[in-house]
Protein backbone atom coordinates (compact mmCIF):
# COMPACT_ATOMS: atom_id res chain seq x y z
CA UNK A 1 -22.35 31.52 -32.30
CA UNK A 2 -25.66 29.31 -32.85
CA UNK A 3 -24.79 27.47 -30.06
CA UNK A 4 -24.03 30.47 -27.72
CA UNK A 5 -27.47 31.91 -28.83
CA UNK A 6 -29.54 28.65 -27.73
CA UNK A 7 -27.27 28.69 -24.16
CA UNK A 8 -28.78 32.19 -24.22
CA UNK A 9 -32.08 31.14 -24.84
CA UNK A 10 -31.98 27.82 -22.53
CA UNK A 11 -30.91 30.44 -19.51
CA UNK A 12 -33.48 32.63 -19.97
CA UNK A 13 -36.06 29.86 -19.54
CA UNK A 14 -35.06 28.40 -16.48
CA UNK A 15 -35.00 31.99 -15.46
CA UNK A 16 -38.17 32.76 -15.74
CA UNK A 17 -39.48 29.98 -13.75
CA UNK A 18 -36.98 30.15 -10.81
CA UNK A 19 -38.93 28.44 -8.29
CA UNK A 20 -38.97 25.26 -10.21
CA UNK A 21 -35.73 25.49 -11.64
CA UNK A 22 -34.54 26.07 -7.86
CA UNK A 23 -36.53 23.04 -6.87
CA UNK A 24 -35.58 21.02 -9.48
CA UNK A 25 -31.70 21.43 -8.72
CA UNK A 26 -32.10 20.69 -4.93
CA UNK A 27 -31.61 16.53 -5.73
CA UNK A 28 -28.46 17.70 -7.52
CA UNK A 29 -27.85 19.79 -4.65
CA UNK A 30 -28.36 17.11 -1.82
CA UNK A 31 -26.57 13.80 -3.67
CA UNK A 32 -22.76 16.27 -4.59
CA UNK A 33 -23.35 18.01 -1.25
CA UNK A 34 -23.41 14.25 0.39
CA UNK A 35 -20.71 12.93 -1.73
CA UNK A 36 -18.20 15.59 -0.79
CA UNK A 37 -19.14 15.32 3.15
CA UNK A 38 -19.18 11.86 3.31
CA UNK A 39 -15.48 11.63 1.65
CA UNK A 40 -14.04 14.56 3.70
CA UNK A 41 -14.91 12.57 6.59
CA UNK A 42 -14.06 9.25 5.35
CA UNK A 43 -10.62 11.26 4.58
CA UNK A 44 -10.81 12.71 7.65
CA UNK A 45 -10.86 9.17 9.51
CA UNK A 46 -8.29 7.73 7.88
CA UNK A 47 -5.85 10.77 8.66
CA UNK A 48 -6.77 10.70 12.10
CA UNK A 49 -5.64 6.89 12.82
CA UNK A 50 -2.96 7.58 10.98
CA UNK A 51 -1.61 10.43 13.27
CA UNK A 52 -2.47 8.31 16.28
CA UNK A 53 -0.01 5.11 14.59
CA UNK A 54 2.67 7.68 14.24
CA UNK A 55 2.06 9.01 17.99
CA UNK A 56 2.46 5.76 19.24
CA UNK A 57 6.44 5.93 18.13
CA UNK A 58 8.29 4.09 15.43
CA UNK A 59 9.95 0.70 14.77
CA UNK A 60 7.12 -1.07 16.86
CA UNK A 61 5.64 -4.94 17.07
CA UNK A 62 2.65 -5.85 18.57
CA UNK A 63 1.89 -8.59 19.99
CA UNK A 64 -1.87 -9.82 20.09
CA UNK A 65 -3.74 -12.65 21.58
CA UNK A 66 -4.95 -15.30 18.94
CA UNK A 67 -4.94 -15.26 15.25
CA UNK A 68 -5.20 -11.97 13.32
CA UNK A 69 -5.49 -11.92 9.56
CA UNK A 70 -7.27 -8.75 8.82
CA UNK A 71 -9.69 -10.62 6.57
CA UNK A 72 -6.63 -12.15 4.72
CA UNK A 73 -7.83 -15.64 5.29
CA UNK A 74 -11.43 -17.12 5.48
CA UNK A 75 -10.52 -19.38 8.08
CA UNK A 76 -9.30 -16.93 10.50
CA UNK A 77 -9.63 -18.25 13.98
CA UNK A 78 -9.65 -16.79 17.28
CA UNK A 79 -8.78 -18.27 20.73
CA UNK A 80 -8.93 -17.34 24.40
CA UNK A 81 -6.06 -14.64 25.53
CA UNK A 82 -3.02 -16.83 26.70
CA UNK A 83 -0.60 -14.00 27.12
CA UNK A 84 1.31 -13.79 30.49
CA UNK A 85 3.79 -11.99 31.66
CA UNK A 86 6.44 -14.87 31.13
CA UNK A 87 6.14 -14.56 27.47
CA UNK A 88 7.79 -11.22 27.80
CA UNK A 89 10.77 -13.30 29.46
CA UNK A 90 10.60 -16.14 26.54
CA UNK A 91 11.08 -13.02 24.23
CA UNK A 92 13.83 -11.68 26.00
CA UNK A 93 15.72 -14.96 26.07
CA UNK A 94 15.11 -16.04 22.86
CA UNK A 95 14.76 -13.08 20.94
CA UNK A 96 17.11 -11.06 22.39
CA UNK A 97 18.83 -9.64 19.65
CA UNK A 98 15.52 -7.71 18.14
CA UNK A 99 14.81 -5.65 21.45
CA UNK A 100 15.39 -2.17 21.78
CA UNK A 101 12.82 -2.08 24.47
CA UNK A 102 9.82 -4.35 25.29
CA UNK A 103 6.19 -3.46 27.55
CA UNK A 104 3.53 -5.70 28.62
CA UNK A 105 0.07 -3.66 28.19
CA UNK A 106 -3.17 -4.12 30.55
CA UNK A 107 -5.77 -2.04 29.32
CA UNK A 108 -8.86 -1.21 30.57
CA UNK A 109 -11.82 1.64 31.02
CA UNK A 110 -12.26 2.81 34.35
CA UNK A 111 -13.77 6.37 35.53
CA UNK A 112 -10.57 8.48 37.93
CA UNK A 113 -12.18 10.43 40.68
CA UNK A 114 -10.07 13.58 42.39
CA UNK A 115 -12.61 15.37 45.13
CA UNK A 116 -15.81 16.20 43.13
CA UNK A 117 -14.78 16.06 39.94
CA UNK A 118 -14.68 12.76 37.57
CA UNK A 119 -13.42 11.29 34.50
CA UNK A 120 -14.05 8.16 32.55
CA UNK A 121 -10.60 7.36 30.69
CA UNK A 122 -8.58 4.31 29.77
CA UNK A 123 -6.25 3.41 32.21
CA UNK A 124 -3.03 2.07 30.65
CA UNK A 125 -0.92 -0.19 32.33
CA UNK A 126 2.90 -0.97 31.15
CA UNK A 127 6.13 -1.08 32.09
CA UNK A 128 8.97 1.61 33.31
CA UNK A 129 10.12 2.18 29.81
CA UNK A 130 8.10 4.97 28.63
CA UNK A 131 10.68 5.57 25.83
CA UNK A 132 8.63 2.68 24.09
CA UNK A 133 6.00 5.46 23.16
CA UNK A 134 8.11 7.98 23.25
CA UNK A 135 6.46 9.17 26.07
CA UNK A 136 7.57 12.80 26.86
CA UNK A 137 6.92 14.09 30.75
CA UNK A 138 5.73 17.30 31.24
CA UNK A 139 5.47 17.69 34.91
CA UNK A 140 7.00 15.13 37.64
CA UNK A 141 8.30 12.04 36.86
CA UNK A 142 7.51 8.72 35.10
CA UNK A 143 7.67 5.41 37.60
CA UNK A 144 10.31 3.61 38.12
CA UNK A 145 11.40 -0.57 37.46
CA UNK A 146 10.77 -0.29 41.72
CA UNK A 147 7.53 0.91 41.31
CA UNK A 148 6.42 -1.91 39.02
CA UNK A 149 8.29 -4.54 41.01
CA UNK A 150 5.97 -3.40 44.49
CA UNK A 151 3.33 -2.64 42.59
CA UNK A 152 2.99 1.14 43.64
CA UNK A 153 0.32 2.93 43.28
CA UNK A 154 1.10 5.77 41.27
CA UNK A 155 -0.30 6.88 38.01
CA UNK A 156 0.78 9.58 34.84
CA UNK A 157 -1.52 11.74 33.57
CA UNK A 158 -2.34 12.55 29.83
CA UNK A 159 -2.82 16.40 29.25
CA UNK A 160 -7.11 15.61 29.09
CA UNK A 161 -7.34 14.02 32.27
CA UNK A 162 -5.23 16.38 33.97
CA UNK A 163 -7.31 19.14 32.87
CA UNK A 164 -10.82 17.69 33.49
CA UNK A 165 -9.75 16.62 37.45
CA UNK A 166 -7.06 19.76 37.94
CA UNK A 167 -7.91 22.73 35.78
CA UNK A 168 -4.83 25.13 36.76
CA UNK A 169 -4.18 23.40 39.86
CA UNK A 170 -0.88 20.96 40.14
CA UNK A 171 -1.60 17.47 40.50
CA UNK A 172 1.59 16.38 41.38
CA UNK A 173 1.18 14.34 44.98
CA UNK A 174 -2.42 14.48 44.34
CA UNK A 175 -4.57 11.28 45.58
CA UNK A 176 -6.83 10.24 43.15
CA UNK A 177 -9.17 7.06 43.04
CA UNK A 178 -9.05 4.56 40.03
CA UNK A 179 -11.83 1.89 40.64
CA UNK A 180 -11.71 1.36 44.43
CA UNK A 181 -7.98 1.73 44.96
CA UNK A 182 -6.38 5.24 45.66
CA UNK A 183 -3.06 6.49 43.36
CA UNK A 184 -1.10 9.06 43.95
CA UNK A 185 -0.31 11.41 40.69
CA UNK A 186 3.85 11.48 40.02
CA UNK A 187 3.45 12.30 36.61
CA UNK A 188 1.99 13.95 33.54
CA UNK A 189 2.96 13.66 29.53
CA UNK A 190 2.90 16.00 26.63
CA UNK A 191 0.14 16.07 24.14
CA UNK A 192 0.40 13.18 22.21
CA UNK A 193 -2.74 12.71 20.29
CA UNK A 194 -6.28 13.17 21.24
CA UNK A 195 -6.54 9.04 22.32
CA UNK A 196 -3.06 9.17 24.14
CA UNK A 197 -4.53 12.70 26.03
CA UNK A 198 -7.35 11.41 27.47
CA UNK A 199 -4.98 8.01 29.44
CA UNK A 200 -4.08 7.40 32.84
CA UNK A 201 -0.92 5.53 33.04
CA UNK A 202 0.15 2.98 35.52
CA UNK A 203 2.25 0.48 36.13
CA UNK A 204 0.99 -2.49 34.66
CA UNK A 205 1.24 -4.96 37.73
CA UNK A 206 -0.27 -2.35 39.73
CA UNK A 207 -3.16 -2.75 37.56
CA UNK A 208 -2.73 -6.40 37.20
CA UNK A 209 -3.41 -6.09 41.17
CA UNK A 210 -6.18 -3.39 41.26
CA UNK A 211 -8.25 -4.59 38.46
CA UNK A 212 -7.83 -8.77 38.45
CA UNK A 213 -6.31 -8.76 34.94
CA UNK A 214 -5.56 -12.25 34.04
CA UNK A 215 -3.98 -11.71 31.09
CA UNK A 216 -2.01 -8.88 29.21
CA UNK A 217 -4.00 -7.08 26.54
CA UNK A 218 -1.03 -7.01 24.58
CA UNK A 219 2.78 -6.74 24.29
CA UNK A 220 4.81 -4.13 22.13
CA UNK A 221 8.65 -4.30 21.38
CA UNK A 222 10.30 -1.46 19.87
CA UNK A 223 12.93 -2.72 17.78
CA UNK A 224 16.10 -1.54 17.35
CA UNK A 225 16.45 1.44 14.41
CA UNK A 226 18.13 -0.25 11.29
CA UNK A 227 17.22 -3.79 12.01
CA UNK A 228 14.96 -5.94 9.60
CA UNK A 229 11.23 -5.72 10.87
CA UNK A 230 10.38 -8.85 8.95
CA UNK A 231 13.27 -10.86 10.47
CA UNK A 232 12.19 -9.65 14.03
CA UNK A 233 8.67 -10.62 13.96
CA UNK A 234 9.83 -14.09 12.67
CA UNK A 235 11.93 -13.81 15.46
CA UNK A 236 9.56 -13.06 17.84
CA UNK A 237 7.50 -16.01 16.49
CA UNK A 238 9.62 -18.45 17.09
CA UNK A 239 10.15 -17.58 20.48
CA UNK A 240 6.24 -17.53 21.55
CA UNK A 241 6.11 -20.92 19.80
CA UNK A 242 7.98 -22.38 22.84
CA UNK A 243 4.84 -22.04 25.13
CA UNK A 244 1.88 -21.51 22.67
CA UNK A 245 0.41 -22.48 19.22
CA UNK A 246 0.67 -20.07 16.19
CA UNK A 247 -3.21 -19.83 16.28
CA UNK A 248 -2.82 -18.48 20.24
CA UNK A 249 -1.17 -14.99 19.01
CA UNK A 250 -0.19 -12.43 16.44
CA UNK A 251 3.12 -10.45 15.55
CA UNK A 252 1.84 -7.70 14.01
CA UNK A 253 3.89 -4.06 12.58
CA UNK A 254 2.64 -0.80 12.27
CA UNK A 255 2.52 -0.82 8.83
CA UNK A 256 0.48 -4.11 8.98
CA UNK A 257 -2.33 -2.89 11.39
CA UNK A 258 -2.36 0.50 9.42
CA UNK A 259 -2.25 -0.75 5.75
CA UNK A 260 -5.43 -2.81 7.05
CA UNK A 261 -7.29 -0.30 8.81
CA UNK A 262 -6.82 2.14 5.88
CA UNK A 263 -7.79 -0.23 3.22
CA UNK A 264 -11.00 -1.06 5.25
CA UNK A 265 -11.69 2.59 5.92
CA UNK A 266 -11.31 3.22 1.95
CA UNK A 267 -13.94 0.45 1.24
CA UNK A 268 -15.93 2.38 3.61
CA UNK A 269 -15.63 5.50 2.70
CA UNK A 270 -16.27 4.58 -1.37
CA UNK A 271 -18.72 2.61 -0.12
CA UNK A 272 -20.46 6.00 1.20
CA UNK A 273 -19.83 8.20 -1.78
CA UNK A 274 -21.53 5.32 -3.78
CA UNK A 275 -24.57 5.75 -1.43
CA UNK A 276 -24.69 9.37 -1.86
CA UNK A 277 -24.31 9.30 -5.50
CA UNK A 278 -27.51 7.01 -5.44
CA UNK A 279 -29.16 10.66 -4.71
CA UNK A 280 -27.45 12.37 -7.57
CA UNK A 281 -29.25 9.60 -9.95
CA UNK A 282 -32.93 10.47 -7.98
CA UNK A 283 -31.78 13.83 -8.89
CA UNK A 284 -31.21 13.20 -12.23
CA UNK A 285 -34.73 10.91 -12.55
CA UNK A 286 -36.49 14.96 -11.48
CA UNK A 287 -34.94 16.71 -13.85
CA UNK A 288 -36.03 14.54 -16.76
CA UNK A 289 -39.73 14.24 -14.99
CA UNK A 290 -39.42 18.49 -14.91
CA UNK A 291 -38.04 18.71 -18.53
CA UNK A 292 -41.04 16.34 -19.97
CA UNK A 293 -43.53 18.53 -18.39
CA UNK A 294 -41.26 21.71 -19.54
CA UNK A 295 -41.63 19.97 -22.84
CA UNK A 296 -45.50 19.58 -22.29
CA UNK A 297 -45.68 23.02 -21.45
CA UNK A 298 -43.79 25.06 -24.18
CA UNK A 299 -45.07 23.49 -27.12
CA UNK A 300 -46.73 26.28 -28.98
CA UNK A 301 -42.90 28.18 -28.28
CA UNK A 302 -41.54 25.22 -29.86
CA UNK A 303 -43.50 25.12 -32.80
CA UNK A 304 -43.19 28.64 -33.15
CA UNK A 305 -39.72 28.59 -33.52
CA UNK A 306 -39.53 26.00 -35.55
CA UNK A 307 -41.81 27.78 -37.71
CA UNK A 308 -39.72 30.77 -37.77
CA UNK A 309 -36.86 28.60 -39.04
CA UNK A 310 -35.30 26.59 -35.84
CA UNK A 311 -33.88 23.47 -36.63
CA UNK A 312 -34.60 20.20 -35.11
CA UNK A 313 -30.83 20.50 -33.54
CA UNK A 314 -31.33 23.68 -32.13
CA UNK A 315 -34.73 22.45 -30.06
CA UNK A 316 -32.77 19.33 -29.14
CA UNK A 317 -29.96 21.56 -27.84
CA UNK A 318 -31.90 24.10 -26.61
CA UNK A 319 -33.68 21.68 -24.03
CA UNK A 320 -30.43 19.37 -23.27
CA UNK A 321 -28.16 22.60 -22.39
CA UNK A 322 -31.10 23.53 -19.89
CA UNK A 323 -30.99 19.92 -18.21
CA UNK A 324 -27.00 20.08 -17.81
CA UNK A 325 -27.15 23.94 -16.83
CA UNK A 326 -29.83 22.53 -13.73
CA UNK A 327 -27.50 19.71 -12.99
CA UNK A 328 -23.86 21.38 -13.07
CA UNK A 329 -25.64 24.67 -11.28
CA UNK A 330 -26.64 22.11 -8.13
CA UNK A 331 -23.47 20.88 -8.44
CA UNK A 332 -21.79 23.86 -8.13
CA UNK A 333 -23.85 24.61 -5.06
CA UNK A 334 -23.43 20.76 -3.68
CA UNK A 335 -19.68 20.93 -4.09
CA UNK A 336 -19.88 24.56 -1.89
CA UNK A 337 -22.01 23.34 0.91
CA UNK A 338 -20.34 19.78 1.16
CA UNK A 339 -16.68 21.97 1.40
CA UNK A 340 -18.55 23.99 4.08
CA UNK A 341 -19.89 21.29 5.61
CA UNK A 342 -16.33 19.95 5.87
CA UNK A 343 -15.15 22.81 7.00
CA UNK A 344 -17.18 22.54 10.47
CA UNK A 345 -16.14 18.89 10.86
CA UNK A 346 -12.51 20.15 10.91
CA UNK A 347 -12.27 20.25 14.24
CA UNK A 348 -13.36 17.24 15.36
CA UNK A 349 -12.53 14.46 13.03
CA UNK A 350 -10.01 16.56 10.58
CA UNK A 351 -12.36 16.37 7.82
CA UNK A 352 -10.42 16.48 4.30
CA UNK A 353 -11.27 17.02 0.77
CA UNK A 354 -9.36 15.33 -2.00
CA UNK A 355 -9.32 17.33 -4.96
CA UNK A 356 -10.50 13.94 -7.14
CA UNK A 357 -13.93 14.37 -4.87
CA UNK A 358 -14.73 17.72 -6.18
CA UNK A 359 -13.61 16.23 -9.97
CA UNK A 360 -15.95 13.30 -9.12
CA UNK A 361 -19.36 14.69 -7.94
CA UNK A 362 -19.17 17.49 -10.91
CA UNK A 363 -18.15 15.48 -13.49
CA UNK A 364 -21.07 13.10 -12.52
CA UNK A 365 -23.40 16.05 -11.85
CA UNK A 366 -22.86 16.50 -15.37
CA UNK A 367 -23.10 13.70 -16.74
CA UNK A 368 -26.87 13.30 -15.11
CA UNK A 369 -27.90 16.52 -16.41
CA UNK A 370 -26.68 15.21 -19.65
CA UNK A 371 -27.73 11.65 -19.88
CA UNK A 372 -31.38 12.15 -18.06
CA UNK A 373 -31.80 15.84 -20.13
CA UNK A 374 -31.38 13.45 -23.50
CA UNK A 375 -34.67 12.03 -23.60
CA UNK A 376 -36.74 15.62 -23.48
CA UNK A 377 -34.61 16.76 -25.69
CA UNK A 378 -34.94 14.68 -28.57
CA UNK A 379 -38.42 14.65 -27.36
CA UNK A 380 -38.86 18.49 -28.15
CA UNK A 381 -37.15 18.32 -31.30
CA UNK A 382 -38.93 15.62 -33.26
CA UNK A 383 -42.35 17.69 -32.34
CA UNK A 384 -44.19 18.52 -35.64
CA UNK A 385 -44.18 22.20 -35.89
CA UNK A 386 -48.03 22.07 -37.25
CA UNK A 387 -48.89 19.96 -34.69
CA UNK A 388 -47.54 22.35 -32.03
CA UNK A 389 -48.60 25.57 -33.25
CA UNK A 390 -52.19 23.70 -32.97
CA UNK A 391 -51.92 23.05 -29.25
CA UNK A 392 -53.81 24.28 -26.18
């Protein structure tokens, strides 16, 4: 009950001076309202490369030019690109028995013109085997082994660039101009992922040709459903290893590149909240700094009710429940406008926010208000009663 009737009393004193105890609270406010955004969207990162990995299809190997350790190894090296298109054959040879289906990939950025309009988009180039993306055709057709042979000029469009250059209008047999060479659209793919949208998709010598690609960006093999992934990138290995040195590529999985990327992304993304919470402890540092002078301030009240029988405890208490009352009330308010703030970020990053976030930034909200409120408190409570009733 005693303790009830000091929360009582602590309330109605920050009441009465709402300005400051408004003011006070807006560090609070700032550091949980940071810590929550800058998590969601750390979350909301990591989600969204996740999504495109699993749009990309499953059961796939990458190969990539020089050594790739993801940090793994100090003495990670990296050499010029040496992939051709006759490692795809050494793989097919030699490695035969891990291939469901294999692509070269040439990528790069180029802006697609149709009439008037314009779009800058990556321009992918691989093989006839869409299934190796799982590449689902909306309108038209996907190009054949007879287009890549001649190296015909025909492209697939993701859902993005067909809206940007065609609106309503069907783009099938449309001429459009990539660089300085003109294709003609065959083609267009389901939504796939916001990345895999906004492609242009040829065949890979055609861009070989158009663009004077030397070398492949990469190739991916989809391996058959069932088999061993570890056994097929050892497989894989070997087979490069007839024409270059381990340090001249990487096999690399799904899981790898993602496992890596995520890991990085949480190191990031703590990395953040850490930064933020540096603001909750500036926070904390004002609400002592208001306290003292609170402490300043009311001393005739607290020798007055010390005189009227208030213990030490209950002065202590008095002042410490107001400090943790400022810091869990900005909090409170933090954790609402950084779950707001999410909210609008929804939309274009898929901002998230993990229940422990919310757990965190009050918890620690609360632990400022009671740590930094400790100080003025034990202040106020070893004030001589005499003394205060004496002071101006």
């Amino acid at each position: 009950m005693r303790i009830f009737e000091t929360a009582k009393t602590a309330f109605t004193a920050l009441n009465s001076n709402k300005i400051r105890s408004a003011l006070t609270m807006l560090g609070v406010i700032i550091g949980v309202s940071a810590v929550i955004l800058l998590i969601s969207i750390g979350r909301g990162v990591q989600n969204y490369i996740t999504d495109q990995f699993e749009a990309l299809g499953s059961n796939l190997l990458f190969v990539q030019p020089g050594k790739v350790n993801f940090g793994r190894d100090p003495g990670s090296s990296f050499s010029r690109n040496k992939l051709e298109e006759k490692h795809i054959d050494l793989i097919k040879v030699h490695a035969a028995e891990v291939l469901g289906q294999i692509t070269p990939i040439v990528q790069i950025g180029e802006t697609i013109r149709y009439k008037t309009k314009s779009y800058f988009s990556t321009v992918m180039g691989i093989n006839e085997d869409a299934s190796v993306f799982d590449y689902l055709i909306d309108e038209g057709s996907f190009f054949t082994k007879g287009d890549v042979r001649s190296k015909a000029k025909v492209a697939v469009l993701g859902p993005t660039v067909k809206e940007e250059l065609f609106s309503n209008q069907n783009p099938i047999g449309q001429k459009i101009k990539i660089g300085n060479d003109t294709y003609t659209v065959i083609g267009t793919y389901k939504e796939k992922g916001r990345n895999f949208d906004e492609m242009a998709i040829v065949p890979y010598t055609s861009a070989i040709s158009s663009f004077e690609i030397k070398n492949l960006s990469n190739i991916v093999i989809k391996v058959p459903e069932g088999y061993d992934m570890n056994k097929a990138m050892k497989s894989i290995e070997r087979a490069l290893q007839r024409d270059l040195k381990p340090d001249d590529f990487t096999v690399l999985s799904q899981k790898d590149i993602l496992s890596s990327i995520q890991n990085i992304l949480q190191i990031l993304t703590l990395g953040l909240g850490a930064i933020a919470g540096i603001s909750l402890l500036v926070g904390g540092i004002g609400i002592m700094n208001i306290m003292l002078v609170s402490v300043t301030e009311r001393t005739r009240e607290i020798g007055l009710r010390k005189a009227v029988g208030a213990t030490p405890s209950d002065i202590g208490y008095q002042f410490l429940i107001e400090s943790t009352m400022l810091s869990v009330g900005g909090g409170t308010i933090g954790i609402i406008l950084g779950w707001l703030g999410s909210l609008a970020g929804r939309q274009f990053i898929g901002t998230e926010v993990p229940w422990w976030s919310i757990v965190l930034a009050f918890s620690f909200a609360a632990f400022v208000g009671i740590i930094f409120g400790t100080y003025p408190a034990v202040k106020a409570s070893r004030k001589d009663p005499i003394e205060a009733l004496r002071y101006e």
